[in-house]
Protein backbone atom coordinates (compact mmCIF):
# COMPACT_ATOMS: atom_id res chain seq x y z
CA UNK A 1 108.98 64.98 204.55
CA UNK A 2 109.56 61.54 203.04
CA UNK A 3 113.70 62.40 204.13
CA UNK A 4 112.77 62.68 207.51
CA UNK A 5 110.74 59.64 207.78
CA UNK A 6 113.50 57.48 206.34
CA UNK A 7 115.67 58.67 209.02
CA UNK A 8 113.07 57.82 211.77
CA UNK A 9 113.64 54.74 213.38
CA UNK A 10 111.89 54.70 216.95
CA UNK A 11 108.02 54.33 217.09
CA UNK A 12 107.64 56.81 219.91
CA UNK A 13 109.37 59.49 217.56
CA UNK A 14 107.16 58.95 214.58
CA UNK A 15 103.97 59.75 216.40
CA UNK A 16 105.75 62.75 217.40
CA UNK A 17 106.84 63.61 213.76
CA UNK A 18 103.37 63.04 212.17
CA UNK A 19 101.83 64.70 215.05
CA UNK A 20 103.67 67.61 214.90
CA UNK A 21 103.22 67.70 211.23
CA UNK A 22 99.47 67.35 211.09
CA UNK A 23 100.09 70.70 213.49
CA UNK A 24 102.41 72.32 210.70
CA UNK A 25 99.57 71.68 207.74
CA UNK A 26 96.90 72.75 210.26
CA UNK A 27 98.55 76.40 210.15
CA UNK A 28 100.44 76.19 206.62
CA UNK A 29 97.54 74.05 204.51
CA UNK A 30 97.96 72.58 201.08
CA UNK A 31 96.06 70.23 199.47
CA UNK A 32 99.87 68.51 198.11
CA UNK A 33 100.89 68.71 201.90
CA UNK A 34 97.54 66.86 203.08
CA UNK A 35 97.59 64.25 200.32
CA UNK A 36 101.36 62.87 201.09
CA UNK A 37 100.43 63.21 205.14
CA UNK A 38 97.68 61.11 203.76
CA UNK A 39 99.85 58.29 202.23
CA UNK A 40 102.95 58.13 204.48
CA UNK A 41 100.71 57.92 207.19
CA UNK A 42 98.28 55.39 206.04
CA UNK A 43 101.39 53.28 205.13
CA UNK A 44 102.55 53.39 208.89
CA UNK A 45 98.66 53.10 210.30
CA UNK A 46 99.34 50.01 211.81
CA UNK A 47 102.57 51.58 213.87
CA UNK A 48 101.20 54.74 214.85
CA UNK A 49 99.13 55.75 217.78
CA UNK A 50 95.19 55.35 217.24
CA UNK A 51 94.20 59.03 217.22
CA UNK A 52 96.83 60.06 214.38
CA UNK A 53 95.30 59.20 211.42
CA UNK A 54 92.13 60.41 212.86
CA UNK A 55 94.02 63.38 213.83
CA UNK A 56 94.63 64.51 210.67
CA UNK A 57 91.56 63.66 208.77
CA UNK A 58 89.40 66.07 211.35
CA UNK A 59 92.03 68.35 210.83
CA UNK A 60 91.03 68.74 206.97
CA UNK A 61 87.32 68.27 207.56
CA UNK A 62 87.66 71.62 210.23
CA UNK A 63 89.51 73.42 207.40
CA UNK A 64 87.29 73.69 205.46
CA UNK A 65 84.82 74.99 207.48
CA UNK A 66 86.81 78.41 207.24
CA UNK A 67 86.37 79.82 203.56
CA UNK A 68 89.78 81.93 204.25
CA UNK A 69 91.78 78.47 205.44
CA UNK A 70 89.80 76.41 202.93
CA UNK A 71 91.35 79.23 199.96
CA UNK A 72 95.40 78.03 200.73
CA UNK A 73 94.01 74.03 200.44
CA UNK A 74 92.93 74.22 196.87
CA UNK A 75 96.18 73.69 195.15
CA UNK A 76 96.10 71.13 192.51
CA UNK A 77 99.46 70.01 191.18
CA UNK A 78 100.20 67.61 187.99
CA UNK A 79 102.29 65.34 189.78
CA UNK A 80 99.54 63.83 192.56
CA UNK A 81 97.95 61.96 189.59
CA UNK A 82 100.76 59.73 189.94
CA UNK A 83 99.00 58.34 193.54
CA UNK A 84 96.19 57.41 191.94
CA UNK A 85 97.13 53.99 192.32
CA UNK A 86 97.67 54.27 195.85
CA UNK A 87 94.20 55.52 196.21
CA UNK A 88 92.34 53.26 194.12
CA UNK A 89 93.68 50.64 196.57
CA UNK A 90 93.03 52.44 199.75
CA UNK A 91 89.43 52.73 198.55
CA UNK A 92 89.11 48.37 197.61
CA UNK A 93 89.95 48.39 200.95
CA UNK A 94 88.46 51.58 202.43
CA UNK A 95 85.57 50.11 204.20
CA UNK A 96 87.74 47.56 206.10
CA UNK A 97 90.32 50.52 207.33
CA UNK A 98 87.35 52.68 208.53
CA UNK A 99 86.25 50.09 210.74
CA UNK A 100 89.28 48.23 211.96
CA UNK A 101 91.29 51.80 212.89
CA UNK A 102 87.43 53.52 214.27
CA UNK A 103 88.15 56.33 211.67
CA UNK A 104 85.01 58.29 210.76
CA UNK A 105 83.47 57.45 207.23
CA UNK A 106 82.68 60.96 206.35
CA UNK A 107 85.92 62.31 207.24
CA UNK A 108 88.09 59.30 205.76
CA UNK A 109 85.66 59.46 202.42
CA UNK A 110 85.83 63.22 202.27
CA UNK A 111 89.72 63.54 201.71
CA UNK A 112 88.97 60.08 198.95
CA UNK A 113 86.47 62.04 197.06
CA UNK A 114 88.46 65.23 197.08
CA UNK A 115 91.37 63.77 195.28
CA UNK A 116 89.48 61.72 192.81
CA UNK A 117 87.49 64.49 191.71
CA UNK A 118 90.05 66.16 190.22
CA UNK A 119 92.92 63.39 189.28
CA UNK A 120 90.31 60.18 188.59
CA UNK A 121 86.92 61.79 187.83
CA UNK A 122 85.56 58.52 186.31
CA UNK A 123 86.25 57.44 189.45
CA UNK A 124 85.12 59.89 191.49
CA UNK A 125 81.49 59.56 189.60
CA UNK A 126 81.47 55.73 190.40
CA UNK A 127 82.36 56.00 194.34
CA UNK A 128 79.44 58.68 194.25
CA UNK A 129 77.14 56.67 192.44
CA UNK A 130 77.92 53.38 194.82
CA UNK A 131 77.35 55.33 198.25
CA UNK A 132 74.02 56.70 196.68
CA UNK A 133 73.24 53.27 195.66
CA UNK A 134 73.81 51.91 199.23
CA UNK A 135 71.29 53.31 201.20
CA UNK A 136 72.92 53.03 204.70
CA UNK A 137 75.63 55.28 203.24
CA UNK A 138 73.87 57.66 201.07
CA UNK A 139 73.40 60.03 204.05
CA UNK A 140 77.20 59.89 204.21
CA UNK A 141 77.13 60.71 200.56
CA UNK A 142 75.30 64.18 201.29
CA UNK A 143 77.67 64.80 204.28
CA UNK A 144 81.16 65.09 202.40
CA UNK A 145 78.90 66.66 199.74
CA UNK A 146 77.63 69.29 202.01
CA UNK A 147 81.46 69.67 203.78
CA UNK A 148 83.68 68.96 201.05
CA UNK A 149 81.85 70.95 198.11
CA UNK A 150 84.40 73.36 197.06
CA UNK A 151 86.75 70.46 196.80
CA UNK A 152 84.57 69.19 193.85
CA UNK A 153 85.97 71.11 191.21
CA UNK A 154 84.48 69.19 188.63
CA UNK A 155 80.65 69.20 189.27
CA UNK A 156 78.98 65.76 190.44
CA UNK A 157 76.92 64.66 186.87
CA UNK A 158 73.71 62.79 187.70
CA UNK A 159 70.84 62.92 185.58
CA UNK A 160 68.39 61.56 188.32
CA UNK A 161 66.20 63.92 189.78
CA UNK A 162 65.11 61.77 192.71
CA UNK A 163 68.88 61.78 193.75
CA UNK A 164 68.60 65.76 193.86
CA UNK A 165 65.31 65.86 195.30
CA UNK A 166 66.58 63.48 198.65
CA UNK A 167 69.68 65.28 198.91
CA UNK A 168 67.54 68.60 199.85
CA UNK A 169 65.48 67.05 202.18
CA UNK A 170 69.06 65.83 203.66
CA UNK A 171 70.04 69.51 203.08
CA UNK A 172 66.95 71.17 204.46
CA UNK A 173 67.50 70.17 208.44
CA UNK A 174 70.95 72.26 208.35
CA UNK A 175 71.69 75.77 208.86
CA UNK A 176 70.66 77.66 205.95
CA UNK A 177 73.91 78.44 204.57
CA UNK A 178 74.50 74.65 204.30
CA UNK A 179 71.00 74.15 202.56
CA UNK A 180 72.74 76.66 199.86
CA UNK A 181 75.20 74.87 199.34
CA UNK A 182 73.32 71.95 198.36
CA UNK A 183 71.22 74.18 196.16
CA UNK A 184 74.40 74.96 194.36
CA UNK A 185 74.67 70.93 192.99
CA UNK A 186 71.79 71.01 191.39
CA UNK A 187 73.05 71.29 187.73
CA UNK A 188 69.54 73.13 185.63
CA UNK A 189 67.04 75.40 185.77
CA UNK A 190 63.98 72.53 185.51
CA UNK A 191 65.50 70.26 188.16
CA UNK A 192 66.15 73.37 191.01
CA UNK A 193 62.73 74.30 190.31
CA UNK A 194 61.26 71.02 190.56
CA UNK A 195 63.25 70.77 193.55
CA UNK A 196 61.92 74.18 195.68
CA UNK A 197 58.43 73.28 194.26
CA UNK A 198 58.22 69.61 195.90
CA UNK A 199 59.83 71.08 199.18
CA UNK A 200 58.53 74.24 199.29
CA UNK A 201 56.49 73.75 202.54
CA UNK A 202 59.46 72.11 204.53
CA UNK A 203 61.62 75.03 203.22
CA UNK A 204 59.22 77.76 204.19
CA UNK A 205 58.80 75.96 208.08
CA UNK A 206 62.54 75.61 208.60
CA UNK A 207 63.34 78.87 207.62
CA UNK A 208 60.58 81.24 206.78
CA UNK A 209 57.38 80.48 209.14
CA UNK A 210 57.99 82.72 211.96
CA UNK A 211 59.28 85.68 210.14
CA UNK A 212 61.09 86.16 206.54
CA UNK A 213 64.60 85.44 207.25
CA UNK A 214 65.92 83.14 204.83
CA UNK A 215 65.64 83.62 200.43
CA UNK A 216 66.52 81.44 198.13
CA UNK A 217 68.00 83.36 194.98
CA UNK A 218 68.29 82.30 191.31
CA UNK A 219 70.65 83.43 188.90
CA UNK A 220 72.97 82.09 186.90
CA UNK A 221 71.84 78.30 186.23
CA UNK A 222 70.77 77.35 182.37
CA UNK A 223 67.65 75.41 181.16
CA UNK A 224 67.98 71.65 179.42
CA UNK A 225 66.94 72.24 176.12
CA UNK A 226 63.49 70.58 176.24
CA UNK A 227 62.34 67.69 174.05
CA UNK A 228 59.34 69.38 171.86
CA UNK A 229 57.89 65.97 170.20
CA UNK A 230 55.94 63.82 172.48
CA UNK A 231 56.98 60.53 170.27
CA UNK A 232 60.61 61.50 171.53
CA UNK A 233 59.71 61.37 175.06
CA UNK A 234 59.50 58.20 177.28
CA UNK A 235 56.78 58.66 179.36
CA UNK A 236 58.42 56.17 181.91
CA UNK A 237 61.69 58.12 182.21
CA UNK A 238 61.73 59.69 184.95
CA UNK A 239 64.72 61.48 183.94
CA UNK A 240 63.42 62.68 180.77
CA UNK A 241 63.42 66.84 179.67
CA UNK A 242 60.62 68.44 181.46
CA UNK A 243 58.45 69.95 179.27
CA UNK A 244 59.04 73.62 179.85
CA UNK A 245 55.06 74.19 180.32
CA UNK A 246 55.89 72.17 183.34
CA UNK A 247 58.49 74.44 184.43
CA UNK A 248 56.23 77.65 184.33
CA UNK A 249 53.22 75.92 186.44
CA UNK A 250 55.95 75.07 189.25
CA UNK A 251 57.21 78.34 189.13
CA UNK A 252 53.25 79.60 189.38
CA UNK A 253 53.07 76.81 192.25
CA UNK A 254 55.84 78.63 194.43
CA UNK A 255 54.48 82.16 193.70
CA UNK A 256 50.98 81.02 194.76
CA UNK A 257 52.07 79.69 197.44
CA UNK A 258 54.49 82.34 198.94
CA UNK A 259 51.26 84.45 198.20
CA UNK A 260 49.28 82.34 200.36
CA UNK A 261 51.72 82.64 203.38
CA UNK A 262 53.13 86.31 203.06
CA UNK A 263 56.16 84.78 202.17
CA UNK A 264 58.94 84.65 199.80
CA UNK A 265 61.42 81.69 199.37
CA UNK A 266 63.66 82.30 195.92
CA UNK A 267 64.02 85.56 194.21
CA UNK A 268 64.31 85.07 190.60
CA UNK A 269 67.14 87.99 189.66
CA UNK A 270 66.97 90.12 186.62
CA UNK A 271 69.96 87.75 185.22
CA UNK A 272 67.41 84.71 185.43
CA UNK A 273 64.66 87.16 183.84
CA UNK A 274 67.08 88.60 180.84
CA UNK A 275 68.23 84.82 180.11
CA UNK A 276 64.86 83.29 179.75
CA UNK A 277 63.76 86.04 177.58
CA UNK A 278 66.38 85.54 175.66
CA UNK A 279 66.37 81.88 175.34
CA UNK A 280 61.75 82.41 174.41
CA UNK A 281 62.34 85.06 171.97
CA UNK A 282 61.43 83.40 168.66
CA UNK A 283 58.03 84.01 167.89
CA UNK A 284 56.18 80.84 168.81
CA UNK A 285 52.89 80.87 170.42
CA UNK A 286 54.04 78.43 173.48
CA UNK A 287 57.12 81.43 174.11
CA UNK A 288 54.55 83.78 174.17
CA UNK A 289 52.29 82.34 177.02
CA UNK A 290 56.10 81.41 178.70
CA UNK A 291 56.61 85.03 178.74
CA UNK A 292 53.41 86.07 179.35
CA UNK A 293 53.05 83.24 182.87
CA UNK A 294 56.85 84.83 183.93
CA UNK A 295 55.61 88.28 184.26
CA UNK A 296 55.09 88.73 187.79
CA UNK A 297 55.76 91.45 190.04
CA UNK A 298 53.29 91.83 192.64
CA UNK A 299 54.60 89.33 194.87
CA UNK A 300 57.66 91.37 195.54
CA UNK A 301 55.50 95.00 196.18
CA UNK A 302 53.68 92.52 198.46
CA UNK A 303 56.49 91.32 200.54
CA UNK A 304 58.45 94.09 200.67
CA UNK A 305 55.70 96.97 200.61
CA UNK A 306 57.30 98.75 203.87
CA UNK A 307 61.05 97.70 202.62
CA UNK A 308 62.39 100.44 200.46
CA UNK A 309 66.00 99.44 201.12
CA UNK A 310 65.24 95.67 200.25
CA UNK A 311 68.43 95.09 197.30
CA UNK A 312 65.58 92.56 195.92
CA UNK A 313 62.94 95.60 195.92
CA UNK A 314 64.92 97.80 194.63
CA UNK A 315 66.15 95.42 191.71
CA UNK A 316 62.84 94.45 190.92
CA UNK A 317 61.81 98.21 190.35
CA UNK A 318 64.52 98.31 187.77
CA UNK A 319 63.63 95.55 185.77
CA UNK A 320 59.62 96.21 186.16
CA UNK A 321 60.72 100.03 184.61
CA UNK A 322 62.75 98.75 181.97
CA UNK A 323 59.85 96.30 181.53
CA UNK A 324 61.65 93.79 179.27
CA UNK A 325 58.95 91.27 179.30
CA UNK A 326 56.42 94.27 177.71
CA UNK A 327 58.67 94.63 174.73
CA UNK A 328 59.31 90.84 174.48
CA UNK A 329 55.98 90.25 174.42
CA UNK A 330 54.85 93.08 172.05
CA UNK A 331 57.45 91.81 169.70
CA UNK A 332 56.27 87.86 169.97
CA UNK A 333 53.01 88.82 169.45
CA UNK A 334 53.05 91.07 166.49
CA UNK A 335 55.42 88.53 164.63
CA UNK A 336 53.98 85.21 165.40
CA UNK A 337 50.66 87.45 164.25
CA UNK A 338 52.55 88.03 160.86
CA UNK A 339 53.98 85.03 160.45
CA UNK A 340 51.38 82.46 162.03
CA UNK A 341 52.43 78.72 162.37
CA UNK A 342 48.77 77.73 162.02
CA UNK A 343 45.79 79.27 160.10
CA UNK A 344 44.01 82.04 162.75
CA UNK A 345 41.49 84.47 161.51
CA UNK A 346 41.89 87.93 162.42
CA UNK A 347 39.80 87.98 165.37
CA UNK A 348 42.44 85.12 166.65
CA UNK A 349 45.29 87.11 165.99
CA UNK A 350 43.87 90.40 167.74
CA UNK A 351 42.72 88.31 170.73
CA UNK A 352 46.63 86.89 171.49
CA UNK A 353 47.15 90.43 171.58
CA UNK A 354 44.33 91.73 174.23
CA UNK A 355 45.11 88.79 176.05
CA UNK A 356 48.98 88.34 176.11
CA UNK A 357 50.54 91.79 174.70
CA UNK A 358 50.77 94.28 177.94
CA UNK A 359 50.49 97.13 175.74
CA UNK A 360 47.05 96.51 174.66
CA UNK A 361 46.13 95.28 178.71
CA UNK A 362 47.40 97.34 180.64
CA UNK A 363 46.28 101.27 180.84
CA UNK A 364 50.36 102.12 181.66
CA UNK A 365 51.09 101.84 178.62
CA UNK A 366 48.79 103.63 176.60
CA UNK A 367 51.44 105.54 174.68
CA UNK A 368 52.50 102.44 172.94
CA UNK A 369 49.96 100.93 170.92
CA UNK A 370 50.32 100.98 167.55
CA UNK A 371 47.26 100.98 164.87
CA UNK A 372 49.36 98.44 162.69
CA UNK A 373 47.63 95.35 164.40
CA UNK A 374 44.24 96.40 162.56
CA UNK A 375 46.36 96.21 159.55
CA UNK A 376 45.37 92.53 158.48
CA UNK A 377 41.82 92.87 159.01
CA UNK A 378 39.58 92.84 155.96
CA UNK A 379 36.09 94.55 156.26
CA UNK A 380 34.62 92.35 153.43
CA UNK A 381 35.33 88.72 155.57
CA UNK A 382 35.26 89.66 158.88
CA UNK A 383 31.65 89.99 160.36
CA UNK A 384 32.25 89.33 164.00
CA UNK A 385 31.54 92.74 165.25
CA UNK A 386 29.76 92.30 168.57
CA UNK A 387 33.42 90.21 169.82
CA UNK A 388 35.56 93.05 167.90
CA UNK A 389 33.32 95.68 170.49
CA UNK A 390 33.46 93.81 173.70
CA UNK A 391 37.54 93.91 172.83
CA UNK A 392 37.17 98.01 173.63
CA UNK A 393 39.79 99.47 171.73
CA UNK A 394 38.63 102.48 171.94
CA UNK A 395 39.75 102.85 175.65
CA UNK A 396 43.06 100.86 174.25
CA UNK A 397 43.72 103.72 171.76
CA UNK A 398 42.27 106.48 173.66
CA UNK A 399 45.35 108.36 173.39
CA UNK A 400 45.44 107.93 169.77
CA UNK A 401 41.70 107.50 169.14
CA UNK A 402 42.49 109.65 165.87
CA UNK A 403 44.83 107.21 164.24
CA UNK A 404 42.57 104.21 165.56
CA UNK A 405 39.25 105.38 163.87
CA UNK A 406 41.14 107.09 160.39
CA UNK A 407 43.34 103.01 160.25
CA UNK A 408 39.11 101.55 159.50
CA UNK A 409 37.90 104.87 158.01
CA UNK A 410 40.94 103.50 155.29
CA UNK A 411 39.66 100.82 154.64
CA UNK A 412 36.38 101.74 153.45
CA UNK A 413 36.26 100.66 149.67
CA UNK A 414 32.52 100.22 149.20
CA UNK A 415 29.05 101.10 150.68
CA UNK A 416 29.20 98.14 152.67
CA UNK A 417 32.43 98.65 154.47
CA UNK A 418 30.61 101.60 156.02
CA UNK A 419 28.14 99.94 157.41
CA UNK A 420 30.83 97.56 158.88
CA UNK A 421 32.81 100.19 160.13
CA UNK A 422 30.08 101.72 162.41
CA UNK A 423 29.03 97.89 163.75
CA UNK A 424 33.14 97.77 164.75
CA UNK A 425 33.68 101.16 166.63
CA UNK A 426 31.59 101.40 169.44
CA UNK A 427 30.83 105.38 169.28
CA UNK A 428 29.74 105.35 172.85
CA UNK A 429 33.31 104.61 173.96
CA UNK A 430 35.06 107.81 172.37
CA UNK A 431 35.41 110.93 174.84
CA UNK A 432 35.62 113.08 171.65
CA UNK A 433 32.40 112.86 170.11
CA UNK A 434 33.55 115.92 167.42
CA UNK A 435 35.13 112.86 165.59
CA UNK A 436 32.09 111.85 163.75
């Protein structure tokens, strides 16, 4: 291209080169091709017709509406770092050009961003930051963001949650497949919930109030790893860790209040499930009520009770029969019981796991109990039988009411522990009365 320029001579018959080129990357693409159009013709502004420059730049803008044209413009080559220069001083100058040549901001700004994210990212960052900062240009911010996002190869790095949160409302008034991708910049698990949580109501009347259309879905984003001692917090930061308690109430927030309007706006997928086990499986007691708070499937029965054929029903069957959470839990329990980070008597213990272990809760899983949790309990210090009875483990071990009365009938050393024994089991409770 740059040959055939320094042939041209006659004004008339560089419009009709450029134009005619701008038509050539139209079909062929290129990033490379679009960045040197770029330059040669921003050298020549000032010679060419008025609508060339714009031309082209609405040109790139329209490309990548089409994810198939957009694939062929995503070639990054070495050698463009070398006009880095050249666009460091077309942006000094940027806002002056926009206005004196009536180019649109977003457009001219898109193709600026697009090369500095990946040649000048230190640049890039600062540009982004200064339009955010100018608040008769952050809208255009959140336009090129929303156009030009698979052009950001590296991902935008702002630890500012208000940014993220005024983006989505910017996000939230376009067609929901934009409104995704604006989901997509937000860079943790605590921030995108925070996010949905605060806009929950304008999410479910653009695209949920008349009928479920529209779902938010969760998968593959990671947590911050939260700050655990309050002395390391600043409680005026607004951009500090958010305590992962907060997390899980947000989380409740949205479920309550998709339950509340027959709704559902963001399906948590088995990969979010699986990696937040994984990342509460040490046997703390604040993982344990994580765990326990996550567990929640009857929103999705609810929603899609007369949808067999829902992928989201059918996923969530899988995961509720392979019940991961159950055996997390069981596990978390039992070990923090063995292992306590605090003094707890016995009754303590055996209450985390009534109220917290699904085994000993829930009458599905009845074949899984296990006698062993009596283990600890000593019949000579622990009087606190009418608590130990109104726990009904006889209904919990019904199925191995044998094993549950023989695990105290072993522990009787003296005259005494007999008496304690029949305060403990409530007789009344066992079917088989041939037991005793």
């Amino acid at each position: 291209m740059e040959f055939f320029i320094e042939d041209l001579k006659d004004e008339g018959v560089f419009n009709d080169f450029f134009a005619e080129t701008i038509k050539i990357y139209s079909i062929k693409k290129g990033f490379t091709f679009l960045i040197k159009l770029f330059l040669e013709i921003y050298q020549k502004i000032n010679d060419l017709k008025k609508d060339i420059f714009p031309n082209l730049l609405e040109v790139f803008k329209k490309i990548n509406e089409n994810p198939k044209d957009n694939a062929k413009n995503m070639d990054r080559i070495p050698l463009l770092k070398d006009q880095n220069s050249k666009f460091l001083s077309i942006q000094s100058s940027a806002n002056k050009i926009i206005e004196q040549n009536n180019l649109n901001f977003v457009e001219f700004y898109g193709i600026l961003l697009s090369y500095f994210n990946y040649y000048d990212y230190e640049n890039f960052m600062k540009i982004v930051n200064e339009l955010y900062e100018e608040k008769n240009k952050r809208n255009y911010l959140f336009e090129i963001m929303l156009i030009y996002d698979t052009h950001f190869i590296n991902k935008i790095n702002i630890q500012n949650n208000d940014f993220y949160d005024m983006f989505i409302k910017y996000s939230i008034d376009k067609d929901f497949i934009i409104f995704s991708k604006g989901l997509n910049y937000i860079p943790n698990i605590e921030t995108y919930i925070e996010i949905i949580e605060v806009n929950k109501k304008k999410i479910y009347e653009k695209y949920n109030a008349d009928k479920l259309k529209k779902i938010i879905k969760l998968d593959k984003l990671k947590f911050k790893k939260p700050i655990k001692e309050p002395n390391e917090v600043d409680n005026n930061d607004k951009n500090r860790y958010m305590d992962i308690n907060e997390v899980i109430n947000k989380i409740k927030s949205i479920i309550d209040f998709c339950n509340d309007n027959n709704t559902f706006l963001i399906y948590f997928t088995n990969n979010f499930w699986q990696y937040t086990l994984n990342y509460y499986n040490e046997p703390e007691q604040d993982n344990i009520l994580i765990c326990f708070d996550l567990r929640n499937y009857k929103l999705v029965n609810k929603i899609f009770k007369k949808d067999e054929a829902s992928p989201i029903k059918k996923e969530a069957k899988i995961y509720y029969e392979r019940d991961e959470f159950a055996i997390i839990l069981d596990q978390l329990s039992k070990n923090y019981n063995n292992n306590p980070k605090k003094d707890m008597t016995n009754m303590e213990k055996l209450n985390l796991i009534i109220k917290y272990n699904p085994y000993y809760s829930d009458p599905s899983y009845s074949k899984n109990v296990d006698c062993s949790i009596f283990d600890p309990f000593d019949l000579n210090t622990d009087n606190q039988f009418d608590k130990f009875r109104q726990m009904e483990f006889e209904s919990i071990f019904k199925d191995n009411i044998f094993d549950y009365i023989r695990k105290f009938m072993d522990k009787i050393k003296t005259i005494l522990n007999i008496d304690a024994v029949i305060k403990l089991i409530n007789i009344k409770n066992i079917v088989d009365k041939n037991l005793f």
